[in-house]
PDB file of N, CA and C in Angstrom:
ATOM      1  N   UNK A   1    -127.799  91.287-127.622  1.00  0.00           N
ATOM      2  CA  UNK A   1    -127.848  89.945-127.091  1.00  0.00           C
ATOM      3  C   UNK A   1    -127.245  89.942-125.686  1.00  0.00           C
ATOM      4  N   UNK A   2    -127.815  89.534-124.852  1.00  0.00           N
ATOM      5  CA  UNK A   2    -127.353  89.460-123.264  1.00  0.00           C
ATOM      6  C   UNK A   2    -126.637  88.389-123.332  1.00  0.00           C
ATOM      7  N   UNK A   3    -125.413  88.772-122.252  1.00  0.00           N
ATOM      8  CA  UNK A   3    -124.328  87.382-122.167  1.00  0.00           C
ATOM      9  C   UNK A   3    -125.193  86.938-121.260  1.00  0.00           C
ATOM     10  N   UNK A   4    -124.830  85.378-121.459  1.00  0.00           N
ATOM     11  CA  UNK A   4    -124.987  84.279-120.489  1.00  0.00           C
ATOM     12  C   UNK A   4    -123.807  84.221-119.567  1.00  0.00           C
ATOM     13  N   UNK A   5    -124.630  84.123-118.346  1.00  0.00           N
ATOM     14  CA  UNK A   5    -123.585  83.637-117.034  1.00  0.00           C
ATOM     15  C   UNK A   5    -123.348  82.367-116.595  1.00  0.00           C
ATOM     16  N   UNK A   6    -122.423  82.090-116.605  1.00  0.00           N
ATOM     17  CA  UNK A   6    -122.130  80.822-116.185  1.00  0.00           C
ATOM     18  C   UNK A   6    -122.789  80.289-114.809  1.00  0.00           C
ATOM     19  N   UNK A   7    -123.617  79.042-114.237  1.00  0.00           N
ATOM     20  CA  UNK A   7    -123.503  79.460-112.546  1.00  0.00           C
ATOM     21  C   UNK A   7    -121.740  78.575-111.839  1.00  0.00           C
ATOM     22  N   UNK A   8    -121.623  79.820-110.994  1.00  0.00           N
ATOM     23  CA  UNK A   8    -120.490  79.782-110.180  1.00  0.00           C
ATOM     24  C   UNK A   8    -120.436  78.225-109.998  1.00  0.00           C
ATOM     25  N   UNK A   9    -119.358  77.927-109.706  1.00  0.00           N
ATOM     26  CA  UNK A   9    -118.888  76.204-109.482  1.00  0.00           C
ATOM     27  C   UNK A   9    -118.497  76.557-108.005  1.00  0.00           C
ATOM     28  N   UNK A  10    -118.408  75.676-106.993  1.00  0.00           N
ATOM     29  CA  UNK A  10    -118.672  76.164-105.428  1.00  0.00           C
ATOM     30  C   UNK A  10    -116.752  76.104-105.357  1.00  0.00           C
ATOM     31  N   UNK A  11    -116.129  77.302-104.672  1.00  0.00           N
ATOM     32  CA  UNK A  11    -114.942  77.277-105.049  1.00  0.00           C
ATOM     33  C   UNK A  11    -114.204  75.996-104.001  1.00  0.00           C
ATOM     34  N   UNK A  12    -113.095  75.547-104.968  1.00  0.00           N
ATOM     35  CA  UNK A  12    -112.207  74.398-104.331  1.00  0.00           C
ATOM     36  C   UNK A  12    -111.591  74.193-102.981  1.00  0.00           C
ATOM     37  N   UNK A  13    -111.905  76.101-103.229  1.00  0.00           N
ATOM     38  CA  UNK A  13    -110.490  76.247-101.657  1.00  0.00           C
ATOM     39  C   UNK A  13    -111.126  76.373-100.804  1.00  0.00           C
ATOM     40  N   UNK A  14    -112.958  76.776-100.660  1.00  0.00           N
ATOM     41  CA  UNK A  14    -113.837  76.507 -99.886  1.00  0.00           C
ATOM     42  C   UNK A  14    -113.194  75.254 -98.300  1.00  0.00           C
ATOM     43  N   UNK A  15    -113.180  74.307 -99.505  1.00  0.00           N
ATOM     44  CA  UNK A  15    -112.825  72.675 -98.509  1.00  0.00           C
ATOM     45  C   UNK A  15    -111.519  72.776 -98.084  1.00  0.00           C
ATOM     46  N   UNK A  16    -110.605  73.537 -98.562  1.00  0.00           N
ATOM     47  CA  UNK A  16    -109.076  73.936 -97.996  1.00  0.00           C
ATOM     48  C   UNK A  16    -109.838  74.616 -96.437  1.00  0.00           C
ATOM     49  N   UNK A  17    -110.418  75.758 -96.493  1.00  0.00           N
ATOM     50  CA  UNK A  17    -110.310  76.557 -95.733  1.00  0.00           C
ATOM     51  C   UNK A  17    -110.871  75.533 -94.302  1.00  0.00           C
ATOM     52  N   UNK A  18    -112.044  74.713 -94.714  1.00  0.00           N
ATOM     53  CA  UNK A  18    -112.822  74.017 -93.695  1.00  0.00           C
ATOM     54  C   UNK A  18    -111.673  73.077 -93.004  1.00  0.00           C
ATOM     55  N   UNK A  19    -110.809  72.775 -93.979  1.00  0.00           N
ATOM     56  CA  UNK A  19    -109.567  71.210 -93.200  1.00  0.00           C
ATOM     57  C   UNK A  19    -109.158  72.672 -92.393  1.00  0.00           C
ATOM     58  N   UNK A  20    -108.526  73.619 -92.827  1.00  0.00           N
ATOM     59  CA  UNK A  20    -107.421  74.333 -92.345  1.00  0.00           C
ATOM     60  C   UNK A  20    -108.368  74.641 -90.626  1.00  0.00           C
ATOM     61  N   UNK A  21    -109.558  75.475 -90.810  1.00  0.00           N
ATOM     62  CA  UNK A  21    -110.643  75.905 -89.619  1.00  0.00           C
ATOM     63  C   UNK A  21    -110.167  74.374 -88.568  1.00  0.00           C
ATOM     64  N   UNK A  22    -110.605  73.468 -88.957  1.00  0.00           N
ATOM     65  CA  UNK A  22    -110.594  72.019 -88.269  1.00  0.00           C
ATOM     66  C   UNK A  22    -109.804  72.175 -87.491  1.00  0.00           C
ATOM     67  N   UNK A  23    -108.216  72.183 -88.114  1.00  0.00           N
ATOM     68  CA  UNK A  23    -106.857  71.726 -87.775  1.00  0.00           C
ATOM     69  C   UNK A  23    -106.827  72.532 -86.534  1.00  0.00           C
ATOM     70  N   UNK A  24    -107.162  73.893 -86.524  1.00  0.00           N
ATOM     71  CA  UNK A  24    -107.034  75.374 -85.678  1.00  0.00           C
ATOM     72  C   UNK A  24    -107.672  74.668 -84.432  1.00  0.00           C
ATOM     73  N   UNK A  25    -109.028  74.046 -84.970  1.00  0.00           N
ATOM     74  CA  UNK A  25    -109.876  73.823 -83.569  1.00  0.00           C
ATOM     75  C   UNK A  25    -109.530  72.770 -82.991  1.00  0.00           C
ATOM     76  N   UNK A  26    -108.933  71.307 -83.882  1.00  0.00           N
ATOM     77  CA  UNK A  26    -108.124  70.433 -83.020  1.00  0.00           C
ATOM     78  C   UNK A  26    -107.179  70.762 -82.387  1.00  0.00           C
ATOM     79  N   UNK A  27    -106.159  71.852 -82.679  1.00  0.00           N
ATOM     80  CA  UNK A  27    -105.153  72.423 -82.037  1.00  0.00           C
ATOM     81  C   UNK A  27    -105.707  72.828 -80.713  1.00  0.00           C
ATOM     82  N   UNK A  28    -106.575  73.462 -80.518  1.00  0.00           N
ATOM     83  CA  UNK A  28    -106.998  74.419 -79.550  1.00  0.00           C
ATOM     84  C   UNK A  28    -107.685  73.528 -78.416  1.00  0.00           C
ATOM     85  N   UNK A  29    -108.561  72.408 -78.786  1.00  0.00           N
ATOM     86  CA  UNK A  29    -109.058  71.358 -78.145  1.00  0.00           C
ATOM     87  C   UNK A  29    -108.360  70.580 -77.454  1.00  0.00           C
ATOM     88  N   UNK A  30    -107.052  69.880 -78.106  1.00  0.00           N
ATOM     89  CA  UNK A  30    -105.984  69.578 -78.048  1.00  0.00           C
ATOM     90  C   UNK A  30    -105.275  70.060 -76.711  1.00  0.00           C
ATOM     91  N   UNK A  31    -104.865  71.328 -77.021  1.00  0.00           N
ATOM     92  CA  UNK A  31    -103.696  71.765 -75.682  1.00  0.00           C
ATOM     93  C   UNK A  31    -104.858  72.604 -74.702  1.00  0.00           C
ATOM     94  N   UNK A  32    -106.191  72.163 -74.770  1.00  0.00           N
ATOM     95  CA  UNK A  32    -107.341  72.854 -73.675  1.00  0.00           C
ATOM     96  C   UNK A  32    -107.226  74.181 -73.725  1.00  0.00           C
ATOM     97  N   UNK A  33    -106.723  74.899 -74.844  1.00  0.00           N
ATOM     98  CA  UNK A  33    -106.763  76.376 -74.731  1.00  0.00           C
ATOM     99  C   UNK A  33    -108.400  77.351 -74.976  1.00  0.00           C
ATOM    100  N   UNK A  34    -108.092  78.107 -73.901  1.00  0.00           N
ATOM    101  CA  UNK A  34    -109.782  78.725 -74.379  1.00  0.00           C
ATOM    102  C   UNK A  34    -109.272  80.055 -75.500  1.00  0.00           C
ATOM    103  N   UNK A  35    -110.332  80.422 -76.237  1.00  0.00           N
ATOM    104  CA  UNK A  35    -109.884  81.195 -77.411  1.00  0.00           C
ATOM    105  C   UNK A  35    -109.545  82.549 -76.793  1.00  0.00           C
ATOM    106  N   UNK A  36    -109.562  82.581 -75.698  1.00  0.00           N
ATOM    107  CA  UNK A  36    -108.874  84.032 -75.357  1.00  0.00           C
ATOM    108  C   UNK A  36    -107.369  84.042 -74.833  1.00  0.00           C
ATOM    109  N   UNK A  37    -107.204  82.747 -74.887  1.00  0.00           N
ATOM    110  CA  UNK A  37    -105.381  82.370 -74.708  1.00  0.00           C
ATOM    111  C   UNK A  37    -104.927  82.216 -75.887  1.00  0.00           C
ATOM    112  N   UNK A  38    -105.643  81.435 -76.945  1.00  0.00           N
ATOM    113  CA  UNK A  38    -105.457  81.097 -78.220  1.00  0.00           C
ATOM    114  C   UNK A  38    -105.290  82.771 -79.238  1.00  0.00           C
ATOM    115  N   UNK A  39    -106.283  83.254 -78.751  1.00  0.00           N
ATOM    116  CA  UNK A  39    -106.233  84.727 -79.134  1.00  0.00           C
ATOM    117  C   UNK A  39    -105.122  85.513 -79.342  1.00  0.00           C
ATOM    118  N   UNK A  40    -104.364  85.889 -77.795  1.00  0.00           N
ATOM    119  CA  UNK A  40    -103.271  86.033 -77.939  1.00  0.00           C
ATOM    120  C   UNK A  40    -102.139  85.466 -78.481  1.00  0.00           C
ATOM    121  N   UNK A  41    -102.152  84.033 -79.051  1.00  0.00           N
ATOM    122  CA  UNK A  41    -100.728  83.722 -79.622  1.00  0.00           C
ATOM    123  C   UNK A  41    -100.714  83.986 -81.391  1.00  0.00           C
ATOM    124  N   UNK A  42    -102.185  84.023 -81.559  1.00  0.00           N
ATOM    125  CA  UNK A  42    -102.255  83.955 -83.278  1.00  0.00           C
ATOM    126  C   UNK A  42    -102.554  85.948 -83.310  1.00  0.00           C
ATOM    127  N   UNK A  43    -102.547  86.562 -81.921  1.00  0.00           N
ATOM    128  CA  UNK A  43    -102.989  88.109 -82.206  1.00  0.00           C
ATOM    129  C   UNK A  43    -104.381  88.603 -83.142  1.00  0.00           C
ATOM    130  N   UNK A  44    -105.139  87.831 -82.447  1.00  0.00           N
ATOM    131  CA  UNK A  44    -106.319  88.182 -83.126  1.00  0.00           C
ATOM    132  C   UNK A  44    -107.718  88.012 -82.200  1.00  0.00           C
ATOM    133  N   UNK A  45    -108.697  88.775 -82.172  1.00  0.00           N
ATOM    134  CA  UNK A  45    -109.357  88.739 -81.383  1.00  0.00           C
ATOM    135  C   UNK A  45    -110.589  87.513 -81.036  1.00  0.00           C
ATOM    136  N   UNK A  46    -110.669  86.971 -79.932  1.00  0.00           N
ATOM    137  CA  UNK A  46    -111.598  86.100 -79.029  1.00  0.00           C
ATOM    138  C   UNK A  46    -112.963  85.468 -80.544  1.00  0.00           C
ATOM    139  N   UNK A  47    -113.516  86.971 -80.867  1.00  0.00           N
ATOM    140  CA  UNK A  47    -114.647  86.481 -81.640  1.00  0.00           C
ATOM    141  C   UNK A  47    -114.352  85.815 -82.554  1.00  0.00           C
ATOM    142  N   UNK A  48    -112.973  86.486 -83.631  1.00  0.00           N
ATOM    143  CA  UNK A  48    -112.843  85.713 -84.724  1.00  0.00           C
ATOM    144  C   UNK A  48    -112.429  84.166 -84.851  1.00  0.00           C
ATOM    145  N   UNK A  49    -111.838  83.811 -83.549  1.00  0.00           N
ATOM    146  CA  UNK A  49    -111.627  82.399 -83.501  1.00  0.00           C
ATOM    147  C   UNK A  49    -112.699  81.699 -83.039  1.00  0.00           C
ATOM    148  N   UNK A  50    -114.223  82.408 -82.628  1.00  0.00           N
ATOM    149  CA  UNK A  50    -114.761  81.466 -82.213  1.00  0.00           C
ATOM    150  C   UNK A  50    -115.782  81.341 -83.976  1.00  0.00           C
ATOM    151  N   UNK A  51    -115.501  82.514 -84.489  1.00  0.00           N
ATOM    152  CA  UNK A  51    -115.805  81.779 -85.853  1.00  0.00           C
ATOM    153  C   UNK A  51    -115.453  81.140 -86.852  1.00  0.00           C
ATOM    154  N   UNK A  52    -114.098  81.059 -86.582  1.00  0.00           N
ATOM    155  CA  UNK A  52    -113.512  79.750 -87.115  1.00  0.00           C
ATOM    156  C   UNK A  52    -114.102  78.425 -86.435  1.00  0.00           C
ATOM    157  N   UNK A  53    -113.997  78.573 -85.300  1.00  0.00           N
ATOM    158  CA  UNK A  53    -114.168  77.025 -84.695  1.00  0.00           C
ATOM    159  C   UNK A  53    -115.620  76.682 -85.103  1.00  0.00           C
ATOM    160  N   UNK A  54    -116.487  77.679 -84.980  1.00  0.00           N
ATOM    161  CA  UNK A  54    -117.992  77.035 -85.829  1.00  0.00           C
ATOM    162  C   UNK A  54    -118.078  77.293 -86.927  1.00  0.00           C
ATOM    163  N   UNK A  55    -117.209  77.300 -88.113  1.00  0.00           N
ATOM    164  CA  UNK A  55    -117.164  77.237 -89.174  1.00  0.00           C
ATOM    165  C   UNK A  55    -117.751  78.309 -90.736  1.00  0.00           C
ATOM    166  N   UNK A  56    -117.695  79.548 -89.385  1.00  0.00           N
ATOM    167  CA  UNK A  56    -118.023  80.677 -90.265  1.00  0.00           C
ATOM    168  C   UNK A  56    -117.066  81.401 -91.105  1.00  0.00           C
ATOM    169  N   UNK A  57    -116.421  81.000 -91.926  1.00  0.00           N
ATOM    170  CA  UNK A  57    -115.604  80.932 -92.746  1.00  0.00           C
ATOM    171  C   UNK A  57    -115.206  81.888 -93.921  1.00  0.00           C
ATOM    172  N   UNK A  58    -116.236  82.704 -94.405  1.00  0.00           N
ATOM    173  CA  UNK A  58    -116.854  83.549 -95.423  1.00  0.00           C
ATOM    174  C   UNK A  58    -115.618  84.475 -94.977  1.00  0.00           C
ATOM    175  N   UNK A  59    -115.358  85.008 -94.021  1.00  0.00           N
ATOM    176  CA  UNK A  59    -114.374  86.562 -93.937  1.00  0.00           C
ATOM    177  C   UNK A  59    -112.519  85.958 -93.731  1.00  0.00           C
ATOM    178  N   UNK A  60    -112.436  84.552 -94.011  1.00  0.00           N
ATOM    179  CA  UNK A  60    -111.026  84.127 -93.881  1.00  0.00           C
ATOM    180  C   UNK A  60    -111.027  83.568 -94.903  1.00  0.00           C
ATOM    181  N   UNK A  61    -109.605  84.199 -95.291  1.00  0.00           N
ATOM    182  CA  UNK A  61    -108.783  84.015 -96.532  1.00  0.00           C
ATOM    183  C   UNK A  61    -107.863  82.137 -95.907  1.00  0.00           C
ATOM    184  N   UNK A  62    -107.520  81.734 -97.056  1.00  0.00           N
ATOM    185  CA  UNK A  62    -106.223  80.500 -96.751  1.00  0.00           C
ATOM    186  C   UNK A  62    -105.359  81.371 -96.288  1.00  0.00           C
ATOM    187  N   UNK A  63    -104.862  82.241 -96.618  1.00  0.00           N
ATOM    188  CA  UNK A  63    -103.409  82.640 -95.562  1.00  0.00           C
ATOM    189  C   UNK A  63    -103.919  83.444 -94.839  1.00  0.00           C
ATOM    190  N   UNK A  64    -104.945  83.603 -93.909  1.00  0.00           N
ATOM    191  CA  UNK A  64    -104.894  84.593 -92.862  1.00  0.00           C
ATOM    192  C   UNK A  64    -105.271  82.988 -91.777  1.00  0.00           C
ATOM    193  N   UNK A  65    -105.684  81.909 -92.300  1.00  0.00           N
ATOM    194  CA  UNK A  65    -105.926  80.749 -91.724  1.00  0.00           C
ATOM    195  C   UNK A  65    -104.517  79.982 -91.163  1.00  0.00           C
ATOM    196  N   UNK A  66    -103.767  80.050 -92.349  1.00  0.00           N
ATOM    197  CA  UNK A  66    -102.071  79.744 -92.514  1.00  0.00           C
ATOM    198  C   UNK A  66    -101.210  80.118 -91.444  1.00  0.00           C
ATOM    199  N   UNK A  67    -101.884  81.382 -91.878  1.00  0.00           N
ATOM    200  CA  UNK A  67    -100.713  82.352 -90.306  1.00  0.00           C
ATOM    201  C   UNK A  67    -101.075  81.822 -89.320  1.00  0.00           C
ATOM    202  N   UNK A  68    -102.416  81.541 -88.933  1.00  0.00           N
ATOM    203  CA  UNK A  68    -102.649  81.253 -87.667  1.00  0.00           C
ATOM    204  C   UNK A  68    -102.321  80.043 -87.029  1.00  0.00           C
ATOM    205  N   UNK A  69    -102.335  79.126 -87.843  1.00  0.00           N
ATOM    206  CA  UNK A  69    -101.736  77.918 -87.871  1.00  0.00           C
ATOM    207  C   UNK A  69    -100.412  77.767 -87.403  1.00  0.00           C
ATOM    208  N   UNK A  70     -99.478  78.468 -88.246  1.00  0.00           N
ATOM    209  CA  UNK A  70     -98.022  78.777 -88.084  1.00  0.00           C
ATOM    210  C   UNK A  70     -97.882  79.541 -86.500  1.00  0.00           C
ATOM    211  N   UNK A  71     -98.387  80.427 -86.292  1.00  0.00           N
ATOM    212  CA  UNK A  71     -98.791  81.207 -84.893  1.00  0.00           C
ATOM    213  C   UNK A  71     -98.870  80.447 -83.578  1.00  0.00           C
ATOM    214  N   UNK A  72     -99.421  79.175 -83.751  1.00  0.00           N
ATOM    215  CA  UNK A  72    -100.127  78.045 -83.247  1.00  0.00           C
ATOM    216  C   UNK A  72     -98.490  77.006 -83.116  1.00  0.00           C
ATOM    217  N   UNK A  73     -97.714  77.267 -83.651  1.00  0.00           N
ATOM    218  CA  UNK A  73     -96.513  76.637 -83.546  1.00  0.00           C
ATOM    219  C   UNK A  73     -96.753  74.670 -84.592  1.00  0.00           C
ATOM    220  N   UNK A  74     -97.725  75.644 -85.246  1.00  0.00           N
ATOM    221  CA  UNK A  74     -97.656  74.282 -87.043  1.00  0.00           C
ATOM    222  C   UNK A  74     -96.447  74.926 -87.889  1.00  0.00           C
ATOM    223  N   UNK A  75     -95.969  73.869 -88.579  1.00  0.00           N
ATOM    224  CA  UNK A  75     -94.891  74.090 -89.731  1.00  0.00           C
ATOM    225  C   UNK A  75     -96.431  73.712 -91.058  1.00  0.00           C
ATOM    226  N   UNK A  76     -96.519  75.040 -91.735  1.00  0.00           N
ATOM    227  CA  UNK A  76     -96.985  74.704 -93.257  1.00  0.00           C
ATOM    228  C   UNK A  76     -96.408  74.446 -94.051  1.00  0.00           C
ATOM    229  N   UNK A  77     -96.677  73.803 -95.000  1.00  0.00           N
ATOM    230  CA  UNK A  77     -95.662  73.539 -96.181  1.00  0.00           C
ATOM    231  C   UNK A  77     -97.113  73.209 -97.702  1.00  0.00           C
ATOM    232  N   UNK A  78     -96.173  74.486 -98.052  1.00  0.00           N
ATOM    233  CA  UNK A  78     -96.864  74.727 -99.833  1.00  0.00           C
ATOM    234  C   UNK A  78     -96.266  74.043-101.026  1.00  0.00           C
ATOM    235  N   UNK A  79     -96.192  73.441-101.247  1.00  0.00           N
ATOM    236  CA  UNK A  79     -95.797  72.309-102.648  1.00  0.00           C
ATOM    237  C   UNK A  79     -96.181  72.245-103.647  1.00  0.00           C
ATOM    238  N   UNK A  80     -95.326  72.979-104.715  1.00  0.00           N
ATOM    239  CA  UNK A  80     -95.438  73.339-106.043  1.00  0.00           C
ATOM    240  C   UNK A  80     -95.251  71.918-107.006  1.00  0.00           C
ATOM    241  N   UNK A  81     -95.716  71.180-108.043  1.00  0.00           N
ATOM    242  CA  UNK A  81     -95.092  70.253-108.678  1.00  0.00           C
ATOM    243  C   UNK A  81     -95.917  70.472-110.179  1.00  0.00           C
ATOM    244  N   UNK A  82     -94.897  70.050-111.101  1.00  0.00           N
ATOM    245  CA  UNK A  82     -95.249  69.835-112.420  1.00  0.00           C
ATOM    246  C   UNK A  82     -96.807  68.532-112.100  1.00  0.00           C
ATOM    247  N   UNK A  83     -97.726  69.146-112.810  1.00  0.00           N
ATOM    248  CA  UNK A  83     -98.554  68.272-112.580  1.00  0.00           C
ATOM    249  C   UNK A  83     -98.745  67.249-114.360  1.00  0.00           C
ATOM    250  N   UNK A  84     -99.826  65.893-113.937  1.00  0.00           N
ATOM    251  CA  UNK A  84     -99.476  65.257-115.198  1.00  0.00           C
ATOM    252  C   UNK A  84    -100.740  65.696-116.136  1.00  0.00           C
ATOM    253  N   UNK A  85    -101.345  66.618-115.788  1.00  0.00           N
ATOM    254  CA  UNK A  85    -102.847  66.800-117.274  1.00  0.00           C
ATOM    255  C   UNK A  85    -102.587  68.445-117.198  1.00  0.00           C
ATOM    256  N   UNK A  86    -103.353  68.849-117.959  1.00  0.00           N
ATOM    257  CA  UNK A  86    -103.008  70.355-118.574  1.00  0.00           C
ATOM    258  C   UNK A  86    -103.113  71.047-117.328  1.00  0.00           C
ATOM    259  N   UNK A  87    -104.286  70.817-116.587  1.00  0.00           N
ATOM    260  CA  UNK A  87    -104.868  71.231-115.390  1.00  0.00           C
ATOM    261  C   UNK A  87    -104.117  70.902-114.318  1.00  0.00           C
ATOM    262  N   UNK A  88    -103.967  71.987-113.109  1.00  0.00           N
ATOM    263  CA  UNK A  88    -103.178  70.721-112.031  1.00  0.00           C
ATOM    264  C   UNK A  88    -104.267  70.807-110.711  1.00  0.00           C
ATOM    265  N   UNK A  89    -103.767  70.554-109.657  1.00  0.00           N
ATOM    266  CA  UNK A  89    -104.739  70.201-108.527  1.00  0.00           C
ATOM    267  C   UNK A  89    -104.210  70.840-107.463  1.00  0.00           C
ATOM    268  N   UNK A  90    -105.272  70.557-106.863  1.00  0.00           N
ATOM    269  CA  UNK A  90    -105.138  71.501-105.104  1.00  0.00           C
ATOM    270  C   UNK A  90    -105.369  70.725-104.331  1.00  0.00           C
ATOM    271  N   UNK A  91    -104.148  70.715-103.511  1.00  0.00           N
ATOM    272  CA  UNK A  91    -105.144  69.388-102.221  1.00  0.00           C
ATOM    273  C   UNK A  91    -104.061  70.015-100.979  1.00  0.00           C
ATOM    274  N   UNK A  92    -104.869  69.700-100.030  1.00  0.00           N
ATOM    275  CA  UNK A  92    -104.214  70.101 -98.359  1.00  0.00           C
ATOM    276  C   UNK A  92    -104.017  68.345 -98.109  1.00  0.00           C
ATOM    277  N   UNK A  93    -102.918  68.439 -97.282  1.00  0.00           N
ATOM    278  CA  UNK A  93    -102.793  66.872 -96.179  1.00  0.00           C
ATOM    279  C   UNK A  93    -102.855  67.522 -94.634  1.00  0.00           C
ATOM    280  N   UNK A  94    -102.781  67.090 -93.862  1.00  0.00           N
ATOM    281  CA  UNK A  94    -103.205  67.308 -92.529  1.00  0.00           C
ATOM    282  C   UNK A  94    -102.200  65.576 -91.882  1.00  0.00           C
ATOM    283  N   UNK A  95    -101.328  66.048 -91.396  1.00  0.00           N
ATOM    284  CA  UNK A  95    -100.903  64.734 -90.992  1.00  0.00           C
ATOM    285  C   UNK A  95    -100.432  65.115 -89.469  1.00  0.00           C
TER     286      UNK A  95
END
């Protein structure tokens, strides 16, 4: 009997990664930096930030996004809490 596969559910952190990409490119928009100044403060090269900023997303992890953020002179903050259903939740704020 062949197992059945479930189809994949589109992952959650997907939409983490897109706020987090955003935040990077408002940052960068923000203080008029071109990504080869921006480059140097997060140490990473010209191309990969310009695929963040158009939203090619597939080869960044949440914490290689995180760092960069933090790099960028953001304070992150990860917040653990007893949640109230069996399940708990994931959510980013951006403030």
């Amino acid at each position: 009997m062949a197992t059945r596969l479930r189809p994949a559910k589109p992952a959650a952190i997907d939409l983490r990664k897109e706020l987090l990409a955003r935040q990077i490119a408002r940052i960068l928009r923000d203080r008029r930096m071109t990504q080869t100044e921006a480059s140097y403060l997060i140490r990473e090269q010209p191309s990969q930030l310009s695929l963040i900023t158009n939203g090619h997303l597939a080869g960044f992890s949440v914490d290689r996004l995180v760092k960069y953020l933090a790099r960028l002179g953001c304070d992150v903050e990860v917040r653990i809490a007893r949640g109230k259903r069996s399940v708990g939740k994931v959510s980013v704020t951006v403030r």
